[in-house]
Each structure stands twice: as C-alpha cells, then as structure tokens.
Protein backbone atom coordinates (compact mmCIF):
# COMPACT_ATOMS: atom_id res chain seq x y z
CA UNK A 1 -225.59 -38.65 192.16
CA UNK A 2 -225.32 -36.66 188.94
CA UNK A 3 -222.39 -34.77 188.24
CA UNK A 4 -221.90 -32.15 185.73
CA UNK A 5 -218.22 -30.73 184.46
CA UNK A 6 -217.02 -28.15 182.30
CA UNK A 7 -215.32 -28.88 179.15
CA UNK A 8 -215.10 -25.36 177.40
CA UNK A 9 -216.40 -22.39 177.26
CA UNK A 10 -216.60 -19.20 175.04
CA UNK A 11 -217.76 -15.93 175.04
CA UNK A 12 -216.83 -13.69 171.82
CA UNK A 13 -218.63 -10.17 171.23
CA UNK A 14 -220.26 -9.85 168.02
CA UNK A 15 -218.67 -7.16 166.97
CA UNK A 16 -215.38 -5.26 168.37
CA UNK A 17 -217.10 -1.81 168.46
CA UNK A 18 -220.14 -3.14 170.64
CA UNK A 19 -219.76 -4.49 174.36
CA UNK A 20 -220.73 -8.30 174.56
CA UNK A 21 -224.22 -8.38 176.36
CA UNK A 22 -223.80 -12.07 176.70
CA UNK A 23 -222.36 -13.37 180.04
CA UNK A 24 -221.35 -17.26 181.52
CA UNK A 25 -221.19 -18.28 184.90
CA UNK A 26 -220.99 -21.52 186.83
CA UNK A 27 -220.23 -23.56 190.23
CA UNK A 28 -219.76 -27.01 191.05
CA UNK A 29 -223.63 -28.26 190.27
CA UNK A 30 -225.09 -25.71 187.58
CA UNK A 31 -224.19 -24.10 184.58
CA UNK A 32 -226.06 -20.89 183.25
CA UNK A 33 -225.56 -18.96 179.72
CA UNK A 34 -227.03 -15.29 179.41
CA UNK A 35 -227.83 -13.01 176.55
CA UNK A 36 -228.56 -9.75 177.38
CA UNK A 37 -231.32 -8.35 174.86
CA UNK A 38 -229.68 -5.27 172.68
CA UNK A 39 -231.30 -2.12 174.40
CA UNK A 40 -234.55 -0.27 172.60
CA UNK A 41 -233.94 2.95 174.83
CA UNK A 42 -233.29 6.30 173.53
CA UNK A 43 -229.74 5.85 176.18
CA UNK A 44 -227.83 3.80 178.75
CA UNK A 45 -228.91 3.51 182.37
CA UNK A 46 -226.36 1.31 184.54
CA UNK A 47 -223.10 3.16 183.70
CA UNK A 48 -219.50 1.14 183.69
CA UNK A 49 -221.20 -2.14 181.89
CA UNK A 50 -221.26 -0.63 178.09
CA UNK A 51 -224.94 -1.36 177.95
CA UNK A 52 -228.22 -2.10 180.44
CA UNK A 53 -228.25 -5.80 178.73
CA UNK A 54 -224.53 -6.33 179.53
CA UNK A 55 -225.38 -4.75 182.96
CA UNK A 56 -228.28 -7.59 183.46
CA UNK A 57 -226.65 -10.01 182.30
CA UNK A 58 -223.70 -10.07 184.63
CA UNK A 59 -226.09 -8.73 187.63
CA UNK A 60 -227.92 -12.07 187.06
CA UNK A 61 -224.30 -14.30 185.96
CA UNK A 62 -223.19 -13.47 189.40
CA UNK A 63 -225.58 -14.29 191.77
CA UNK A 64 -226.91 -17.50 189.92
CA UNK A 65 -223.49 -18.73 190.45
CA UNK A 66 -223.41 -17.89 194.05
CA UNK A 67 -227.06 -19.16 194.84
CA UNK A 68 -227.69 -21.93 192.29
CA UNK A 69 -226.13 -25.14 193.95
CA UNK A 70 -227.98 -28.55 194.08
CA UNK A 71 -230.30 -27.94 196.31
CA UNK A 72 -231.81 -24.65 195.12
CA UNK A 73 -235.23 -24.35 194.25
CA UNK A 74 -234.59 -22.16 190.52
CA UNK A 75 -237.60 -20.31 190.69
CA UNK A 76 -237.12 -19.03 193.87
CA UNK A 77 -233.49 -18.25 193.34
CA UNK A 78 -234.69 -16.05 189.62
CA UNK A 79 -237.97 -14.01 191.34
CA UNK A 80 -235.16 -13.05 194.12
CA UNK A 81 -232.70 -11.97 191.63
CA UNK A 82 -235.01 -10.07 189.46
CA UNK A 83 -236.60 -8.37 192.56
CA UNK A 84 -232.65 -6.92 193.27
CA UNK A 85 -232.70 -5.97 189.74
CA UNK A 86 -235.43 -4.60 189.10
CA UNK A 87 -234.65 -2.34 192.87
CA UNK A 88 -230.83 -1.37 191.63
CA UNK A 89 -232.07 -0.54 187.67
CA UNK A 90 -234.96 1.71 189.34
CA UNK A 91 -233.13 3.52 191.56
CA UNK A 92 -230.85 4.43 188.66
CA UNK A 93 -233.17 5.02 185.84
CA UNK A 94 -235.82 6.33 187.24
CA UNK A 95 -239.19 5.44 185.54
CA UNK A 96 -238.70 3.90 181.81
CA UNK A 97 -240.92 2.52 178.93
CA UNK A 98 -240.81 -1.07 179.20
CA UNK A 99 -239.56 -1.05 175.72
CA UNK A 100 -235.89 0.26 177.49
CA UNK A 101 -236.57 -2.77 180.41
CA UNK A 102 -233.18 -4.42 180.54
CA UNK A 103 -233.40 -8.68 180.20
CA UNK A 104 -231.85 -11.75 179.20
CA UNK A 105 -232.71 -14.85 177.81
CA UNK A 106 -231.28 -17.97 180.00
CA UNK A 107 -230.15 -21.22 179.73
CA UNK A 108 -229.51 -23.62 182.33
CA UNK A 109 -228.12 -26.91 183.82
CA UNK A 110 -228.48 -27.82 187.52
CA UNK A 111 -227.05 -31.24 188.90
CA UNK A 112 -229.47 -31.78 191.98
CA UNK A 113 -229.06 -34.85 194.75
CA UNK A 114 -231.47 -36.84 191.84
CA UNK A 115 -231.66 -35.70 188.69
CA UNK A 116 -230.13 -33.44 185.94
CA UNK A 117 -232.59 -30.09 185.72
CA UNK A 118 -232.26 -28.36 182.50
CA UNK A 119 -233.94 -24.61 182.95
CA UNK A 120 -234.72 -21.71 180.92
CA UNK A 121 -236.43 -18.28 179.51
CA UNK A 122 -235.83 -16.99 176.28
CA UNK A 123 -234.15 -17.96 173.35
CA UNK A 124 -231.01 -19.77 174.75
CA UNK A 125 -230.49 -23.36 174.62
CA UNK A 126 -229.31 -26.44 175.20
CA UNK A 127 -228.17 -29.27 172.56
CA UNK A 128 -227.19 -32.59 174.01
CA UNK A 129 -225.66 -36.09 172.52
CA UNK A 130 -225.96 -38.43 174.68
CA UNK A 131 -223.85 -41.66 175.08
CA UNK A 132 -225.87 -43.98 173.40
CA UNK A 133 -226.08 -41.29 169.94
CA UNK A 134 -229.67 -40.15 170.97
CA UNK A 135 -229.80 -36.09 170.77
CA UNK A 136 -232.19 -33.64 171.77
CA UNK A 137 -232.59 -29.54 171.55
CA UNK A 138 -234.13 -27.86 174.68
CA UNK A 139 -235.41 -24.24 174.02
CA UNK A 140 -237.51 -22.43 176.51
CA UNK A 141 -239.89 -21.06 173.31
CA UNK A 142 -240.40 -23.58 170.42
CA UNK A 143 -240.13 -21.91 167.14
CA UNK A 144 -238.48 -18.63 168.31
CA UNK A 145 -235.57 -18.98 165.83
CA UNK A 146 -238.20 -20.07 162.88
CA UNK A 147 -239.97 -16.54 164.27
CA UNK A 148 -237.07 -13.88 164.28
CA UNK A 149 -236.17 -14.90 160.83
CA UNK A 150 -238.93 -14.42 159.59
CA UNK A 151 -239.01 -11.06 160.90
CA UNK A 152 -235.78 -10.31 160.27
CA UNK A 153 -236.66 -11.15 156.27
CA UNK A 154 -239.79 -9.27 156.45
CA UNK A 155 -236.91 -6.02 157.29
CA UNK A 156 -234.38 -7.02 155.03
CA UNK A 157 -237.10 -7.18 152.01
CA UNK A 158 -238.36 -3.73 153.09
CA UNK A 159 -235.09 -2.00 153.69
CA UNK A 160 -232.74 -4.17 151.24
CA UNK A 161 -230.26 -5.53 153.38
CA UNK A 162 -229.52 -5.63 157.78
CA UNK A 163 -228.58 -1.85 157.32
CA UNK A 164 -225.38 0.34 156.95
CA UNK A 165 -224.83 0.06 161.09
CA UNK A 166 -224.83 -4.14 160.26
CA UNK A 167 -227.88 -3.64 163.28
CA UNK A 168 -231.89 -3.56 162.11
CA UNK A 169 -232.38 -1.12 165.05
CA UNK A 170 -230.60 1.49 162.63
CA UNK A 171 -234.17 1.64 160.62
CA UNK A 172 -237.09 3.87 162.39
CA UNK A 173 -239.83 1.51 161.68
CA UNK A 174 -238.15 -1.91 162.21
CA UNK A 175 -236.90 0.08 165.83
CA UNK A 176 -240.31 0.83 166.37
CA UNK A 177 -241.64 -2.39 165.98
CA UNK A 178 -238.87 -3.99 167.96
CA UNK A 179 -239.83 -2.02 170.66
CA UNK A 180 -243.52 -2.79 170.59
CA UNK A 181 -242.80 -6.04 170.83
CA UNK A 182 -240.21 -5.90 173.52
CA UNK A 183 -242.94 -4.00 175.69
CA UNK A 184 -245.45 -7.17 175.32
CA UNK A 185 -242.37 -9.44 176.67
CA UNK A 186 -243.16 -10.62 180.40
CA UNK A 187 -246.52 -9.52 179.92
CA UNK A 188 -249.90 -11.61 180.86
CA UNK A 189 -250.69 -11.01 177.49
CA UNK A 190 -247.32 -11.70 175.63
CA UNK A 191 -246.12 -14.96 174.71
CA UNK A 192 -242.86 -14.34 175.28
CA UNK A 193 -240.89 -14.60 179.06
CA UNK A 194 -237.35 -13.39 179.81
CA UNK A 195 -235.20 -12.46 183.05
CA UNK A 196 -234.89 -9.25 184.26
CA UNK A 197 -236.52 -6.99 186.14
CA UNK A 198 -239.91 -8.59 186.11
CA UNK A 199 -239.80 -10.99 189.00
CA UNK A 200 -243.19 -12.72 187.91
CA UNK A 201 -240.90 -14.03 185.04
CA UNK A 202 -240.26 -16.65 187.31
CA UNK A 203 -243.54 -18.46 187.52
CA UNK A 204 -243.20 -18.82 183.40
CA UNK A 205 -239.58 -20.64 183.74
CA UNK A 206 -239.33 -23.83 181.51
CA UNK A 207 -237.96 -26.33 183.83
CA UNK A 208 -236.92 -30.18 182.07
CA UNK A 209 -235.73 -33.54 184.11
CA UNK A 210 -233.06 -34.46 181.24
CA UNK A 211 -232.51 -38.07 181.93
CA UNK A 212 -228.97 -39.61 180.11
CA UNK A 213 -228.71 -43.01 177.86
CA UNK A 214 -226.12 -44.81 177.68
CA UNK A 215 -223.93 -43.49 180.82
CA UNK A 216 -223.95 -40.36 180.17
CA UNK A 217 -223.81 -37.56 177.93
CA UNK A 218 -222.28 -34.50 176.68
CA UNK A 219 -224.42 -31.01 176.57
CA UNK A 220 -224.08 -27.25 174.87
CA UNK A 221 -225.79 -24.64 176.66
CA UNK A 222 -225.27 -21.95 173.98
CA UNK A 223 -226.66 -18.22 173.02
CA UNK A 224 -228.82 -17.66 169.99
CA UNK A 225 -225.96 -16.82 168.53
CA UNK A 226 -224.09 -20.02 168.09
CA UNK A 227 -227.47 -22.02 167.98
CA UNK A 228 -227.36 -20.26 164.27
CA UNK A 229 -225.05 -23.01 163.02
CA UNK A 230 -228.20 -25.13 163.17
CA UNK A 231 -231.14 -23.00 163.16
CA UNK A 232 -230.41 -20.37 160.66
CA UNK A 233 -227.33 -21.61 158.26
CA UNK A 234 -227.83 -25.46 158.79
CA UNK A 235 -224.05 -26.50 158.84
CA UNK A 236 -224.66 -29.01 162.02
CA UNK A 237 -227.87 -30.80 163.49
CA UNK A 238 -228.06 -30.96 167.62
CA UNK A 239 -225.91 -34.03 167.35
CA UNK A 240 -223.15 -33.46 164.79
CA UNK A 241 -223.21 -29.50 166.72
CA UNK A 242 -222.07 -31.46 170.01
CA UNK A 243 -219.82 -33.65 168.52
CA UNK A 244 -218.06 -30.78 166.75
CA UNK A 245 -217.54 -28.71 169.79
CA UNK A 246 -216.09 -32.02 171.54
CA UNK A 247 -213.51 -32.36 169.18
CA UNK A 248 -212.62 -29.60 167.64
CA UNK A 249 -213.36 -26.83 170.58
CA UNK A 250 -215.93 -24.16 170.95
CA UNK A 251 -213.76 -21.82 169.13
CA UNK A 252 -213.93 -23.43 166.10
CA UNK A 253 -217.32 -23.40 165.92
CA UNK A 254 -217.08 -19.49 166.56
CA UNK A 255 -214.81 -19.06 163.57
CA UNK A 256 -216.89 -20.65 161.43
CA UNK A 257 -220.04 -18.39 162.77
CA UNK A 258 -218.32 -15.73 161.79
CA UNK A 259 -217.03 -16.63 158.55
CA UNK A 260 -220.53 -16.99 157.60
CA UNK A 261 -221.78 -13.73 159.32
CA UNK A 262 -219.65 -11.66 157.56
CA UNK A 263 -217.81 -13.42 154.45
CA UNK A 264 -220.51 -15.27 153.14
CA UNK A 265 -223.65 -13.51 153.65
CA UNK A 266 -222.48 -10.25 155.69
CA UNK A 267 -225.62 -8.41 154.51
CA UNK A 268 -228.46 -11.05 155.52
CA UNK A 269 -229.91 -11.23 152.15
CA UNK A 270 -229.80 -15.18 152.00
CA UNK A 271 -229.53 -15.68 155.65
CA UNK A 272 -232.15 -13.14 157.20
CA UNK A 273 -231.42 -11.81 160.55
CA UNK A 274 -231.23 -8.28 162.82
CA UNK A 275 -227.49 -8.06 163.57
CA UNK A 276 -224.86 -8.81 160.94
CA UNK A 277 -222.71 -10.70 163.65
CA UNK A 278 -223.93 -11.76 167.30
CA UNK A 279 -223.01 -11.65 170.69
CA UNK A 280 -221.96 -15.50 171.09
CA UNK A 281 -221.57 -17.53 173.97
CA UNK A 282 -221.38 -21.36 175.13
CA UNK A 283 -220.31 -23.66 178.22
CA UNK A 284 -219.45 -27.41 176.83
CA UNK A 285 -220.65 -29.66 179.54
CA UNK A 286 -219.75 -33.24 180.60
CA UNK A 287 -223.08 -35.02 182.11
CA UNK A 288 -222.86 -38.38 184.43
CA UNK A 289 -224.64 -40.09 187.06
C-alpha cells in the first residue's frame, strides 16, 4: 500500500508588510499546497484573514485535510468545498466582479489503497526524484511560468521596473489587464482553472497516477514561488531542486529565493516578474509502496 510522509515544510510570506495568501495542510494519506491569488478588488471581503486569497486559501487548507483521506474521490471532495465557499464569500460580499473572485492554485498528493494520485489546478506543483535518479515536474497548466514572464516583461518594459510598491498591480493598466484576465479564469471560455468559489472548477482538475522507480521516491509539492528556482532564475533542475531540499532543508532553498528576489535583481529587470518577492510555500514528501 503506498505510503506518503512528511519531511519538511515551509511557508514564508513574501514580504513582512503583506499577509501570506499561501497556506499547507495535510493528514496521514494526502498532502495539499495552496496559493491564494493576490486580490484585483477595489477592497477586502472576509475580514480577520488579511486578504480574500489568504481567506480561501485556509477555507480550502482546512477542509481538504479533514476530507481528503485515501479513499476520497478529489473531485467530489473540491466541487463540495467550493460550493461552501462560494455560499460563506456571498453571504459576505454581496455580489462582486469576478475580477475580485477569491481562488487558489493547488497542488496535491493523495496515497490511495493502490496508487500514488498527484492532483492539481493552477500554477502549483510538484517536482519529484525518484529512487532510481529519474525526475519529473507535474504542473496542472504546461507553460504557465514560460506565460507570466512573459507578461510580467511585457510590464516591466512599459513601466521600467516591477514598480515603487515592488507589486505590478501598483500600475493602472497592468491592474486592468490583470483583472481582465482573472475574470476569464474558470470560465468555459478561459484556459485557465483554479479553486475557489466556482465549483465547476472541479470537472477541469488535473489528476496523475505517479508511479515510483526504484523503491520509492522523494517529492516537492511547492508554490509558484519556490518553483522560481527552476523556472524563472534556473539555479536547480526538478532533480538537483529535490535533492537540495533533502539535504540542505526547505529553508535554504527560501534564503536563496530571496537573496535573488531582492539582492540580485530586486527590480525584475533581468528576471521579469509581478511581485518583487512571493508568497512561498512547500511540503517535502517521502513516497513508498
């Protein structure tokens, strides 16, 4: 029977003055890694939370963790969460642009009676190294890092750097066109599905049998955030990524995310990308059968 068992696990805010819209949660058979989506509202709905994305992200943290075991049909378990969510962010904020729609991304591992279930929506992932020195990246949208930088360097050309507030949103017209494009998200005709409160979100969920080689294997479910060591600065393929975080710890890795954030290219010129520094967040698994 597969087994799956937590190494580590991080979750550092991206910066101090901001609340951390990521979240991590897990029980004895899954593992699950939010990001809340930074807000395009005009204000903040779910009061006591710091932001509607922090406030989705642990409304969804929690219950996965209480609902999720082995035997748990995923989809079933999101469209029911997402139906409560999308009921408890109503009756607070009344009716809203979908633009100011609170979501995550996800990523997930689920040790059922047969198999290991990787599962996702979004941009988080999953980098793995298994026993045997075969890796693999999992990503619930292929190419969506390639994607946001290059519209994050389309703003930084335009406006000369990530902005004064270190957050693109700070610009009108990069704002407005963040916000058109969160309001095609979860859409029929968007290509892009998240959780939140759009319980037909589930019926788009990426779902993966990850089989292991060699025994077993070790995994990263991770943020965008930290996924930037590979995607965006290129300091660590999937495999060398893994092995890092196994010997050195998930903090490490962190420190050296941020060293690059906002010593070595704190303005995005070189590196392009919305947010000087990023909500970051990772569970280090152990996988075996």
């Amino acid at each position: 029977m597969p087994k799956i068992s937590i190494i580590d696990t991080i979750s550092d805010p991206g910066k101090e003055a901001r609340p951390n819209e990521d979240r991590l949660s897990y029980n004895r058979d899954a593992a699950f890694v939010l990001d809340g989506a930074t807000g395009l509202g005009d204000r903040q709905h779910m009061e006591g939370y710091g932001s509607d994305a922090a406030w989705m992200a642990e409304f969804a943290a929690i219950r996965f963790a209480e609902r999720l075991d082995g035997s748990a049909d995923p989809k079933a378990v999101l469209r029911q969460v997402s139906e409560e969510a999308r009921d408890t962010f109503t009756a607070a904020a009344g009716d809203q642009p979908r633009y100011a729609w609170p979501l995550c991304s996800l990523s997930a591992l689920q040790a059922t009676t047969s198999t290991l279930r990787w599962f996702g929506l979004g941009d988080s992932a999953m980098y793995i190294l298994h026993d045997n020195g075969q890796s693999d990246f999992l990503i619930p949208i292929p190419g969506a890092y390639e994607w946001e930088q290059h519209q994050a360097a389309q703003h930084i050309s335009r406006v000369g750097g990530i902005g004064a507030a270190n957050m693109a949103t700070s610009d009108p017209e990069t704002l407005a066109n963040l916000r058109e494009g969160r309001a095609r998200q979860n859409t029929t005709g968007g290509a892009t599905w998240t959780f939140g409160v759009v319980p037909e979100a589930a019926d788009h969920l990426v779902m993966i049998d990850v089989p292991l080689y060699g025994g077993g294997a070790t995994a990263l479910l991770c943020s965008d955030g930290l996924a930037d060591l590979v995607a965006l600065y290129k300091l660590y393929n999937p495999a060398t990524l893994v092995q890092r975080a196994a010997t050195a710890g998930l903090r490490s890795l962190v420190t050296e995310l941020r060293h690059m954030e906002r010593e070595v290219d704190p303005d995005g010129l070189q590196y392009p990308r919305y947010k000087q520094s990023d909500d970051t967040t990772a569970i280090l698994l152990r996988l075996e059968t």
